[in-house]
PDB file of N, CA and C in Angstrom:
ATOM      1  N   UNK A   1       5.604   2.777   2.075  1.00  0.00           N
ATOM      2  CA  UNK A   1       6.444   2.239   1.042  1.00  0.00           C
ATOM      3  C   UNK A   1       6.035   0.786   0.843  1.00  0.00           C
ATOM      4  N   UNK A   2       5.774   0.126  -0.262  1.00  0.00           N
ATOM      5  CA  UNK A   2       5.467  -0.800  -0.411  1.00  0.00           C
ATOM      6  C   UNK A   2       6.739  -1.157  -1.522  1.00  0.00           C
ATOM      7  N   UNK A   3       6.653  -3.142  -1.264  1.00  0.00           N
ATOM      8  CA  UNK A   3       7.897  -3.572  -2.383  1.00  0.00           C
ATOM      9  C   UNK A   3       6.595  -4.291  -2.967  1.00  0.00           C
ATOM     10  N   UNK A   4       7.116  -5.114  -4.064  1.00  0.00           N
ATOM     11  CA  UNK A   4       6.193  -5.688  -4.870  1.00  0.00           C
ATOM     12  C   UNK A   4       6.727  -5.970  -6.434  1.00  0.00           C
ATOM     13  N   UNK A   5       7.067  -7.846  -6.994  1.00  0.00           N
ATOM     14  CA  UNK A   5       7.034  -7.488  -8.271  1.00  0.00           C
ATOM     15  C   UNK A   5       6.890  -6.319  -9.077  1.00  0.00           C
ATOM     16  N   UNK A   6       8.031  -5.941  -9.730  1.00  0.00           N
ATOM     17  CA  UNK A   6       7.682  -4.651 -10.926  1.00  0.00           C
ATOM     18  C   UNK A   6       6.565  -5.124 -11.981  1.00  0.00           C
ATOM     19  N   UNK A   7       5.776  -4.397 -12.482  1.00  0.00           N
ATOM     20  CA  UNK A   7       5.050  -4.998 -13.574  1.00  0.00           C
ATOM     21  C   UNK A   7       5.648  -4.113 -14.728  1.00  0.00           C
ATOM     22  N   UNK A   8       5.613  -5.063 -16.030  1.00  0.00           N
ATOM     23  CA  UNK A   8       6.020  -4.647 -17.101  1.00  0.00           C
ATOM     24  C   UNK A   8       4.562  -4.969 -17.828  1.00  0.00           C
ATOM     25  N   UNK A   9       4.712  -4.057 -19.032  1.00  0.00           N
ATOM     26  CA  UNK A   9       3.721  -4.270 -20.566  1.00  0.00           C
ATOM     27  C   UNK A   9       3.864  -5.728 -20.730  1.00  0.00           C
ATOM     28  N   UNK A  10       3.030  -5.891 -20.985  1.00  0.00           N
ATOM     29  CA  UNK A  10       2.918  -7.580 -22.012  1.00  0.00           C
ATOM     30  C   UNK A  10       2.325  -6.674 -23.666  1.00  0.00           C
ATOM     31  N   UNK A  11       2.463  -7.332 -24.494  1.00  0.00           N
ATOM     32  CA  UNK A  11       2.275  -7.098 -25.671  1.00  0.00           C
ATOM     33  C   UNK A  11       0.566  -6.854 -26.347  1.00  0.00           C
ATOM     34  N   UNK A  12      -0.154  -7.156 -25.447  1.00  0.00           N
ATOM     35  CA  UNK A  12      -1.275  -6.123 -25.583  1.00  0.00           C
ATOM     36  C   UNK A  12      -1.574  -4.864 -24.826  1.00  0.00           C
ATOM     37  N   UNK A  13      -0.578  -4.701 -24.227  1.00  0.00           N
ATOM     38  CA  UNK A  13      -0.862  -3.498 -23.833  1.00  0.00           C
ATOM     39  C   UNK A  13      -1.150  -2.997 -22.052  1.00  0.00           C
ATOM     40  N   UNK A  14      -1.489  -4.217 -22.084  1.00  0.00           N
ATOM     41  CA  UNK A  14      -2.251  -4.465 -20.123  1.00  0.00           C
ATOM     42  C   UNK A  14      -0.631  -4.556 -19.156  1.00  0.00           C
ATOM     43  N   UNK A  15      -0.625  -4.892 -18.196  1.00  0.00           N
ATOM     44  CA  UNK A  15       0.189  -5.022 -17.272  1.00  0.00           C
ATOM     45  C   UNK A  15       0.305  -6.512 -16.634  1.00  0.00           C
ATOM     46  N   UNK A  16       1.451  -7.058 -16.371  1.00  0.00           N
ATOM     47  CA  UNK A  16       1.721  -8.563 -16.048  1.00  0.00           C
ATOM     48  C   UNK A  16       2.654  -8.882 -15.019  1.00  0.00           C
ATOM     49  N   UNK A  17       2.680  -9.418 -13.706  1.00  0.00           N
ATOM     50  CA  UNK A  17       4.037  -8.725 -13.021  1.00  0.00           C
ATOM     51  C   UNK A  17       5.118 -10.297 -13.484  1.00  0.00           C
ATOM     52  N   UNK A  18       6.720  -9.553 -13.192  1.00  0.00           N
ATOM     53  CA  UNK A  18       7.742 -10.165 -13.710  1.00  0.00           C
ATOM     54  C   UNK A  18       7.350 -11.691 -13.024  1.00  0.00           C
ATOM     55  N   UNK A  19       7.997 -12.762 -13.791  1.00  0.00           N
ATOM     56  CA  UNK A  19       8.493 -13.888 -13.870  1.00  0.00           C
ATOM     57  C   UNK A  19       8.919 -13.717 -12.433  1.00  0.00           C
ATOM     58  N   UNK A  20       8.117 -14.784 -11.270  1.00  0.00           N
ATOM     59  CA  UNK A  20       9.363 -15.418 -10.176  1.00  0.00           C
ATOM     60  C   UNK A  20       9.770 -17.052 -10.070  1.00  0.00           C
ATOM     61  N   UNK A  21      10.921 -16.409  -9.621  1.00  0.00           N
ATOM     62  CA  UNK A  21      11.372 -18.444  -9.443  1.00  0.00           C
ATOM     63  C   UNK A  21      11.253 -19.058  -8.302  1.00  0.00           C
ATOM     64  N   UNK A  22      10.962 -20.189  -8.079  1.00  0.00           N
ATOM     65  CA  UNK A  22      10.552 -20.549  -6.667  1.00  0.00           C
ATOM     66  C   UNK A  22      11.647 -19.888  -5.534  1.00  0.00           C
ATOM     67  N   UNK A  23      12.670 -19.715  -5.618  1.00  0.00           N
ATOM     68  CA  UNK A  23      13.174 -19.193  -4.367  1.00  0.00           C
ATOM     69  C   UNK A  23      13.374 -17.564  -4.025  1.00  0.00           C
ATOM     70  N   UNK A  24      12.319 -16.783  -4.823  1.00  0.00           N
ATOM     71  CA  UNK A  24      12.367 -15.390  -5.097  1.00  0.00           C
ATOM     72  C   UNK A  24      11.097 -15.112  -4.004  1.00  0.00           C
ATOM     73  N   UNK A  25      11.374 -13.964  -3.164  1.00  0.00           N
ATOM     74  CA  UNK A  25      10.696 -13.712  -2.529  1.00  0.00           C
ATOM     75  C   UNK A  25      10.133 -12.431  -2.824  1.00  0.00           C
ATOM     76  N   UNK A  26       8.531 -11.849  -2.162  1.00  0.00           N
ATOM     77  CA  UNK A  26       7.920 -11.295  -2.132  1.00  0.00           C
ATOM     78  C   UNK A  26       7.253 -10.190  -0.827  1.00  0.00           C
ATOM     79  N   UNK A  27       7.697  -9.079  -1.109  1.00  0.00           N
ATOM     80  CA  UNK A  27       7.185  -8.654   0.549  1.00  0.00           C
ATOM     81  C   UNK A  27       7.004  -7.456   0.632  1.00  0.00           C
ATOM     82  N   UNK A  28       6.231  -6.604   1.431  1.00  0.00           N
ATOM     83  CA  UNK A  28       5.415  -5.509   1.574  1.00  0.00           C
ATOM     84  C   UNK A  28       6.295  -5.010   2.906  1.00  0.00           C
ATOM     85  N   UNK A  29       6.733  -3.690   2.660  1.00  0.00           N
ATOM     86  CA  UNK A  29       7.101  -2.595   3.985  1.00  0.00           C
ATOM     87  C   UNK A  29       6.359  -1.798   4.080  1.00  0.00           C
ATOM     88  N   UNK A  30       5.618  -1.621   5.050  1.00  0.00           N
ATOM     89  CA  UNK A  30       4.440  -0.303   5.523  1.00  0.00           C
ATOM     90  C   UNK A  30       5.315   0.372   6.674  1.00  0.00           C
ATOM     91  N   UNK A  31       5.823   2.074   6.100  1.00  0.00           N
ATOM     92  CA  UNK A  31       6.386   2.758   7.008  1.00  0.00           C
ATOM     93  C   UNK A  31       5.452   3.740   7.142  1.00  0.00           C
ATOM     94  N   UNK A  32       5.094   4.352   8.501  1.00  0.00           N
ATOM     95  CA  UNK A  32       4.187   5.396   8.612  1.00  0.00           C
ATOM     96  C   UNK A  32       5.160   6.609   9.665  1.00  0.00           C
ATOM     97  N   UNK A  33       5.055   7.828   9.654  1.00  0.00           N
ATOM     98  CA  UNK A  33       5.663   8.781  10.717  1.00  0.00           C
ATOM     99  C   UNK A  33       5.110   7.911  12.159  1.00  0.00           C
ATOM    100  N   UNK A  34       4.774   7.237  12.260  1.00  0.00           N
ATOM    101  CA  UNK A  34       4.064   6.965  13.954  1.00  0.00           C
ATOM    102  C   UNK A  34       5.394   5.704  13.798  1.00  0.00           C
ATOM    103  N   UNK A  35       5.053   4.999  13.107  1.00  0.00           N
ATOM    104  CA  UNK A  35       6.297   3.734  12.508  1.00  0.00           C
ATOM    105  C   UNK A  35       7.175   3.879  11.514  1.00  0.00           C
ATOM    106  N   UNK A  36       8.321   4.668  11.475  1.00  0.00           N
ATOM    107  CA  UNK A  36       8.913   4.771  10.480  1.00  0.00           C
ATOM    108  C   UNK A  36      10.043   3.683   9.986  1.00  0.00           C
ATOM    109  N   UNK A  37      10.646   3.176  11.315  1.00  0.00           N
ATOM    110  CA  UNK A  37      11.203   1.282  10.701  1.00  0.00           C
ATOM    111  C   UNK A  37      10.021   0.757  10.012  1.00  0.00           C
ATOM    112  N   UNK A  38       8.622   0.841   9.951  1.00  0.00           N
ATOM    113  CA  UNK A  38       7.896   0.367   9.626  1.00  0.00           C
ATOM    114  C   UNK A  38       7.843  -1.233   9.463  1.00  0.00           C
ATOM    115  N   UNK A  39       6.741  -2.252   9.141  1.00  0.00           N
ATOM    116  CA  UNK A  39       6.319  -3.487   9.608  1.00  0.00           C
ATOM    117  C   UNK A  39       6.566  -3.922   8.099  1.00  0.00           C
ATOM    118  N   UNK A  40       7.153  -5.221   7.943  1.00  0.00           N
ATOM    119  CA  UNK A  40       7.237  -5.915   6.954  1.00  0.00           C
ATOM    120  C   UNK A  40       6.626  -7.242   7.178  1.00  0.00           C
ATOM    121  N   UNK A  41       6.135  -7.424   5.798  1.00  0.00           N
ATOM    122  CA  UNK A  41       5.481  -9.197   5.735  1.00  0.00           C
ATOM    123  C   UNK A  41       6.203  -9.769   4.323  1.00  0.00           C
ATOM    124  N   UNK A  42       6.653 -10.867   4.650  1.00  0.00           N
ATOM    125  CA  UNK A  42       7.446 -11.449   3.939  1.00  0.00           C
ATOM    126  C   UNK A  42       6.346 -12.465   3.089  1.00  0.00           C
ATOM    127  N   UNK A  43       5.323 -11.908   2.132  1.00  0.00           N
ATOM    128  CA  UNK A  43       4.454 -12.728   2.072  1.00  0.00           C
ATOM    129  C   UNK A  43       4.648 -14.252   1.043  1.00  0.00           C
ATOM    130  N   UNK A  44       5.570 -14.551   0.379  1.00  0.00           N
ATOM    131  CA  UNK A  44       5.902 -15.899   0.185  1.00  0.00           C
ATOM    132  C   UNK A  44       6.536 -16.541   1.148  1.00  0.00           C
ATOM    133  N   UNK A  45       6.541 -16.177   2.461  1.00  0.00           N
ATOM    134  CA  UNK A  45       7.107 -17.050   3.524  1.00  0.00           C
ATOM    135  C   UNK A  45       5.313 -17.685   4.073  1.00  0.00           C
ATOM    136  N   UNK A  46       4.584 -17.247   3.552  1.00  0.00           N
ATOM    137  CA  UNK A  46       3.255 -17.577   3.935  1.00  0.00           C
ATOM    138  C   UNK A  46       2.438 -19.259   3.409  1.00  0.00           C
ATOM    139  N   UNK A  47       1.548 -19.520   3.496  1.00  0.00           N
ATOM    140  CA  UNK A  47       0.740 -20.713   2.859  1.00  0.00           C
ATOM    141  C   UNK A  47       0.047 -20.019   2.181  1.00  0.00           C
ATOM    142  N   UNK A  48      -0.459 -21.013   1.278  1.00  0.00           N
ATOM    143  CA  UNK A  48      -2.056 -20.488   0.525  1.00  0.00           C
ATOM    144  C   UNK A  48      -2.517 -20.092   1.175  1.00  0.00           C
ATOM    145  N   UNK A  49      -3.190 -20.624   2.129  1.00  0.00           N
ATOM    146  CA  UNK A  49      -4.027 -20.763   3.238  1.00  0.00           C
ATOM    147  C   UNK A  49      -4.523 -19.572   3.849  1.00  0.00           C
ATOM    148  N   UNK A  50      -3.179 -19.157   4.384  1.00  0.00           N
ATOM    149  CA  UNK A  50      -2.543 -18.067   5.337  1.00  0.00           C
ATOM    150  C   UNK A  50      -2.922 -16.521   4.671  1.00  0.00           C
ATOM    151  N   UNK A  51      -2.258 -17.025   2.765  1.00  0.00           N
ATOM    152  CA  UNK A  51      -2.229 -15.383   2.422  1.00  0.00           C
ATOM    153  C   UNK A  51      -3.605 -15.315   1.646  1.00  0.00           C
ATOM    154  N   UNK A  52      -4.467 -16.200   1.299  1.00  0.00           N
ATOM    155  CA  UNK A  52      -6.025 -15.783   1.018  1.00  0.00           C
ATOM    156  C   UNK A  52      -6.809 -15.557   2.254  1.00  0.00           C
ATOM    157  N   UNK A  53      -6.097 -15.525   3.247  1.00  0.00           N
ATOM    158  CA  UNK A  53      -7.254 -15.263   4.781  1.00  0.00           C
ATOM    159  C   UNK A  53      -6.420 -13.996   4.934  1.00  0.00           C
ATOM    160  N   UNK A  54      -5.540 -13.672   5.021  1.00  0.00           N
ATOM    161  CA  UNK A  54      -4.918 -12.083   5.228  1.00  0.00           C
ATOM    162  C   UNK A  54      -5.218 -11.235   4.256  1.00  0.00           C
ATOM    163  N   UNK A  55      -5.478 -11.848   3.059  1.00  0.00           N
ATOM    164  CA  UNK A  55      -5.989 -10.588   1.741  1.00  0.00           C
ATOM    165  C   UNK A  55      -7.680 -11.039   1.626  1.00  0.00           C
ATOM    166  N   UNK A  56      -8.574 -11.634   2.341  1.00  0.00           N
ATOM    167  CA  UNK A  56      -9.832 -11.227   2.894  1.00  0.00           C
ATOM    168  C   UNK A  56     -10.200 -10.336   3.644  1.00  0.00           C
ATOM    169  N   UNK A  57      -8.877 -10.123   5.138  1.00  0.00           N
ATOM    170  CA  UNK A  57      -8.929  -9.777   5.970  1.00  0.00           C
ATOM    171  C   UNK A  57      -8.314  -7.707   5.996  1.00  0.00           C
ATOM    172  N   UNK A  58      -7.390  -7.594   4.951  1.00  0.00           N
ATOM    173  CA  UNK A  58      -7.069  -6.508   4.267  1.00  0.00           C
ATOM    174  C   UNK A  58      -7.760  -5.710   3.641  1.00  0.00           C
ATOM    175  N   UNK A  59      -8.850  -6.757   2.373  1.00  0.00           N
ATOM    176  CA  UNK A  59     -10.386  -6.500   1.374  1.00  0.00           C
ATOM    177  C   UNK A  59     -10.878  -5.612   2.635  1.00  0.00           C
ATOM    178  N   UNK A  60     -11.843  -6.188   3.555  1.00  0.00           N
ATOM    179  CA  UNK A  60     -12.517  -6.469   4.276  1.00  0.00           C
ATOM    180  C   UNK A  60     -12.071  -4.821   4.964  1.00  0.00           C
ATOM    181  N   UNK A  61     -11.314  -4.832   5.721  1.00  0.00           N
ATOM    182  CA  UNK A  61     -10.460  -3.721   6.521  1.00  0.00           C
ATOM    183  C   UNK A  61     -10.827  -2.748   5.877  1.00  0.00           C
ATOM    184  N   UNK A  62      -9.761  -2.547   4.322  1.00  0.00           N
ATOM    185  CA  UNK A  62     -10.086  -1.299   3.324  1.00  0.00           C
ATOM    186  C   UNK A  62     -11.256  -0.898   3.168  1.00  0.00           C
ATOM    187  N   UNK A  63     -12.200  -2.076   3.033  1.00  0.00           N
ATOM    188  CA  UNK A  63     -13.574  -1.363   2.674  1.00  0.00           C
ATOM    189  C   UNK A  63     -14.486  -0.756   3.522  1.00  0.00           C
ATOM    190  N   UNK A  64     -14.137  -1.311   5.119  1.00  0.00           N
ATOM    191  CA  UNK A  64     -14.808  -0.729   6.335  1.00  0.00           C
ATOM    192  C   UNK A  64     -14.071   0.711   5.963  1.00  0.00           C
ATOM    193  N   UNK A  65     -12.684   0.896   6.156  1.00  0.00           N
ATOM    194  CA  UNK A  65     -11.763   2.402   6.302  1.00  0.00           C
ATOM    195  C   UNK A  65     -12.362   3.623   5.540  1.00  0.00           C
ATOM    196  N   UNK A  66     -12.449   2.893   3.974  1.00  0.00           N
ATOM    197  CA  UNK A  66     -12.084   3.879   3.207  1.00  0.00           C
ATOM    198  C   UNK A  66     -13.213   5.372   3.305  1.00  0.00           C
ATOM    199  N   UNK A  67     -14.706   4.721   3.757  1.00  0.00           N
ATOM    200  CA  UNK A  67     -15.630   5.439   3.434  1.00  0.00           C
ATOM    201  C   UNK A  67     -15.095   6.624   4.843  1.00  0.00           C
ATOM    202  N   UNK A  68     -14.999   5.940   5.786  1.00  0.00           N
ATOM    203  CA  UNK A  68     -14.211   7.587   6.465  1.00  0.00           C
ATOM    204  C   UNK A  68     -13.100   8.213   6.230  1.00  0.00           C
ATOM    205  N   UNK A  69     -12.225   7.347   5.269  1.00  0.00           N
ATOM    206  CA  UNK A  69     -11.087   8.542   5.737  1.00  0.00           C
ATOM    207  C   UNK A  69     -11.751   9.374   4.362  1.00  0.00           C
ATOM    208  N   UNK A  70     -12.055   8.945   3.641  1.00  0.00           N
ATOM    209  CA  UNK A  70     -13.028  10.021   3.079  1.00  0.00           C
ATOM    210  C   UNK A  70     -13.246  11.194   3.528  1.00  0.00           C
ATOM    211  N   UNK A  71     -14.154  10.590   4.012  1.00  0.00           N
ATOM    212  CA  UNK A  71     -15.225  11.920   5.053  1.00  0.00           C
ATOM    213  C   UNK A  71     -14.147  12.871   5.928  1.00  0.00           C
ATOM    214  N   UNK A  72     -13.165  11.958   6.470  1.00  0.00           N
ATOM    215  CA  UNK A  72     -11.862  13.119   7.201  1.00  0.00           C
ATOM    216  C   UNK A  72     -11.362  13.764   5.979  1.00  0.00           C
ATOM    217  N   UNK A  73     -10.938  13.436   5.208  1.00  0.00           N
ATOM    218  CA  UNK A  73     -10.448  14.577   4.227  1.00  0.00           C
ATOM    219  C   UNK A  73     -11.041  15.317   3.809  1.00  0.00           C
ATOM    220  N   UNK A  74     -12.518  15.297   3.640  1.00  0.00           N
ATOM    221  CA  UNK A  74     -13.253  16.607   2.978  1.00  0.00           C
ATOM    222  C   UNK A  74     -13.540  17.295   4.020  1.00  0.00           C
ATOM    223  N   UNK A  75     -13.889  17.087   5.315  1.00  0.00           N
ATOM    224  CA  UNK A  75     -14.067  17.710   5.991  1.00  0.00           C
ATOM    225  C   UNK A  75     -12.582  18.782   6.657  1.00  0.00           C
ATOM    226  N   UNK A  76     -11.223  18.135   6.306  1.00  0.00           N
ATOM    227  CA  UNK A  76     -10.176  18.586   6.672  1.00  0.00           C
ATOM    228  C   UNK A  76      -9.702  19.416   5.523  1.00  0.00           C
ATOM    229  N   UNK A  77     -10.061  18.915   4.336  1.00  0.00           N
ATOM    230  CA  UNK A  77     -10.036  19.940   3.179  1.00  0.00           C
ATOM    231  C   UNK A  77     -10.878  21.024   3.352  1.00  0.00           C
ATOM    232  N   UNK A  78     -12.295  20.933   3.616  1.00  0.00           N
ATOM    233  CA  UNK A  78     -13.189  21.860   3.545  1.00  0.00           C
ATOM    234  C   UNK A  78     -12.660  23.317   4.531  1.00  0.00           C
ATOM    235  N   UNK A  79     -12.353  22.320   5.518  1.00  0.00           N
ATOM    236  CA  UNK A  79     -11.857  23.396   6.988  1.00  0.00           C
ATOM    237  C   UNK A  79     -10.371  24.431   6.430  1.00  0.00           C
ATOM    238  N   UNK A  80      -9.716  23.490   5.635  1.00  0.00           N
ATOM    239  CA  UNK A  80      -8.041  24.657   4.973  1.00  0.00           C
ATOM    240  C   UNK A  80      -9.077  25.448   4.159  1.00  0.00           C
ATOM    241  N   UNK A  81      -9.784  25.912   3.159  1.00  0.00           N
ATOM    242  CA  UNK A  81     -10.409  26.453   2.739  1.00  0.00           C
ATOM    243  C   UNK A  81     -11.045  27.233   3.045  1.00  0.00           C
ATOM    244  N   UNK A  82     -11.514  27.040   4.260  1.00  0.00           N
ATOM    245  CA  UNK A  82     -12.398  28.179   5.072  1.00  0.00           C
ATOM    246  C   UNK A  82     -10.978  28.736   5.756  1.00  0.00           C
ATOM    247  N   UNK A  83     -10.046  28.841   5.757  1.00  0.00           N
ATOM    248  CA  UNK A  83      -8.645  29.122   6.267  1.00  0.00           C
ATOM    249  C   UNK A  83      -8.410  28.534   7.880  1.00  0.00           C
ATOM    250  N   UNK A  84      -8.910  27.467   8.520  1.00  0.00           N
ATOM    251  CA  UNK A  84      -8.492  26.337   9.535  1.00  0.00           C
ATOM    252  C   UNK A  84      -7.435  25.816   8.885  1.00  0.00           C
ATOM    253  N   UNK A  85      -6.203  25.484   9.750  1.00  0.00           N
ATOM    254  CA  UNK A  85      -5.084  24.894   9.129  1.00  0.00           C
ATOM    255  C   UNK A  85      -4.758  24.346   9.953  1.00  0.00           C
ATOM    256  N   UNK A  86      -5.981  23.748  11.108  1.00  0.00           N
ATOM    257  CA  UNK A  86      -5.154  22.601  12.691  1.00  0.00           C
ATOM    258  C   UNK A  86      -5.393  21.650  12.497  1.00  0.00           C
ATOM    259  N   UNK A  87      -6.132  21.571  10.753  1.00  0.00           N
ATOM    260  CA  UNK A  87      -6.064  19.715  10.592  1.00  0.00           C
ATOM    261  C   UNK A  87      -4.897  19.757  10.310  1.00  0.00           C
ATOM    262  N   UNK A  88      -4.239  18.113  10.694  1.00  0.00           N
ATOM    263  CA  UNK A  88      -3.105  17.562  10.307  1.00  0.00           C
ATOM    264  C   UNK A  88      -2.920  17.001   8.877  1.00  0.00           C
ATOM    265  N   UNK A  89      -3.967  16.671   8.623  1.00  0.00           N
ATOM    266  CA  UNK A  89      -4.349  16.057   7.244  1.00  0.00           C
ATOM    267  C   UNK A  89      -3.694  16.974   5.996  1.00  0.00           C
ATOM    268  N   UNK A  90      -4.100  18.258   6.331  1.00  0.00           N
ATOM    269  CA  UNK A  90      -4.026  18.832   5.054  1.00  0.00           C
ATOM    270  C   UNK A  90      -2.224  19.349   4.687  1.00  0.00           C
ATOM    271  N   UNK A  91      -1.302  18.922   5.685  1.00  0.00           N
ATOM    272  CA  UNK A  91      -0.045  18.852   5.684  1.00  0.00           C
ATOM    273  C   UNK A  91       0.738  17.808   5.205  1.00  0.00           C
ATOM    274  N   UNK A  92       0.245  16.414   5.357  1.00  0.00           N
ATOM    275  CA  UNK A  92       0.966  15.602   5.303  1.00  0.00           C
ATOM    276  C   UNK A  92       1.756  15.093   3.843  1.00  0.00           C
ATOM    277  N   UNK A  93       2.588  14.799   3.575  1.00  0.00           N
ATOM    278  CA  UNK A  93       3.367  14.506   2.228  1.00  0.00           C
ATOM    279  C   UNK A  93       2.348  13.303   1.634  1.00  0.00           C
ATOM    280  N   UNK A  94       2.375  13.291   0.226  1.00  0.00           N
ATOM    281  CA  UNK A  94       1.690  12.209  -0.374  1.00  0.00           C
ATOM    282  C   UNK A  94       2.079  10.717   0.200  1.00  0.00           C
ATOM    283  N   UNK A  95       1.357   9.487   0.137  1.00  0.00           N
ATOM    284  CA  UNK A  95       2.197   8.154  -0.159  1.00  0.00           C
ATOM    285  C   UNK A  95       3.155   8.486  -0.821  1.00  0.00           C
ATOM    286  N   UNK A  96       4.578   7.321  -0.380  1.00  0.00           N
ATOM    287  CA  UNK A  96       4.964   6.801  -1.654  1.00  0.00           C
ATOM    288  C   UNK A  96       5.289   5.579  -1.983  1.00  0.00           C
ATOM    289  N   UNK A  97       4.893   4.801  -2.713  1.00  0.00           N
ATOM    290  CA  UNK A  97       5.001   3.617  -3.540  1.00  0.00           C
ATOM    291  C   UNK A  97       6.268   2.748  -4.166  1.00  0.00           C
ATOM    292  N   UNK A  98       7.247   2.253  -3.675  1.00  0.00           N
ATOM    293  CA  UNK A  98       8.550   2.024  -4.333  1.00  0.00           C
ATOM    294  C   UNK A  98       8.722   0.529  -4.539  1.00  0.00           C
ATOM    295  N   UNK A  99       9.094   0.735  -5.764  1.00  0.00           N
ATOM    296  CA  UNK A  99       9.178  -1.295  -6.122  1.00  0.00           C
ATOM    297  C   UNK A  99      10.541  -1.207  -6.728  1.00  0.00           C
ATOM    298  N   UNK A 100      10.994  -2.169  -5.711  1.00  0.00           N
ATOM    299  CA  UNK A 100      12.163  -2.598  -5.898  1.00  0.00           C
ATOM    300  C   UNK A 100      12.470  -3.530  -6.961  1.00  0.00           C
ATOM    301  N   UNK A 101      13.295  -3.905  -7.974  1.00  0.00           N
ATOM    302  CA  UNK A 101      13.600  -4.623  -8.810  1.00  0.00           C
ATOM    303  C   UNK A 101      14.356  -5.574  -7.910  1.00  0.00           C
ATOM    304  N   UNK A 102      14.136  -6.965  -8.071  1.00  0.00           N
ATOM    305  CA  UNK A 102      15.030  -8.082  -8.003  1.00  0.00           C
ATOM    306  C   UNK A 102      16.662  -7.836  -8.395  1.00  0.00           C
ATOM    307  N   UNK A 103      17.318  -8.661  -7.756  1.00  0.00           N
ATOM    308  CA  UNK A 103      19.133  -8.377  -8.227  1.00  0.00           C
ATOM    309  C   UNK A 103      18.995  -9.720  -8.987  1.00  0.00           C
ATOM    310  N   UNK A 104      19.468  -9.540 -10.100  1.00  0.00           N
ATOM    311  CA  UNK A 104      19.959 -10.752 -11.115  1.00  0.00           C
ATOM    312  C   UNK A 104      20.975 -11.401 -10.746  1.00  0.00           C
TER     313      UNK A 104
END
């Protein structure tokens, strides 16, 4: 579950996220079945500093990850298909994504 500015249309058409005011905060919940309180970062409690070295460090992460979990899913797909069903993979519920709106 992730929080995150809602984005609305801007008038060409693209996406823009809402207006914040300096004392509006910003922050990400990652719940997983292993962590289901799951870990929050309150990321305007952060520095510049702080949150361009953690979203290098995130870049960086994703792009090592992604090319295997790849490879685990086709290979865990491939295996339900051949009728193997002891991957775990091919059970699990989608993400889901939830953005909370600000209280006015």
């Amino acid at each position: 579950m992730n929080q995150y500015p809602e984005t609305l249309d801007d008038e060409e058409g693209g996406e823009k996220p809402n207006e914040l005011r300096p004392g509006d905060s910003v922050s990400v919940l990652v719940s997983t079945r292993y962590n289901p309180t799951g870990t929050k970062l309150i990321l305007t409690n952060m520095t510049h500093e702080e949150l361009v070295a953690l979203r290098e460090i995130w870049e960086h992460a994703f792009d090592l990850a992604e090319p295997v979990v790849v490879e685990r899913d086709r290979v865990a797909r491939e295996a339900f298909e051949r009728g193997d069903d002891s991957n775990e993979r091919v059970y699990r519920a989608p993400p889901a994504k939830v953005v909370r709106r600000r209280q006015e």
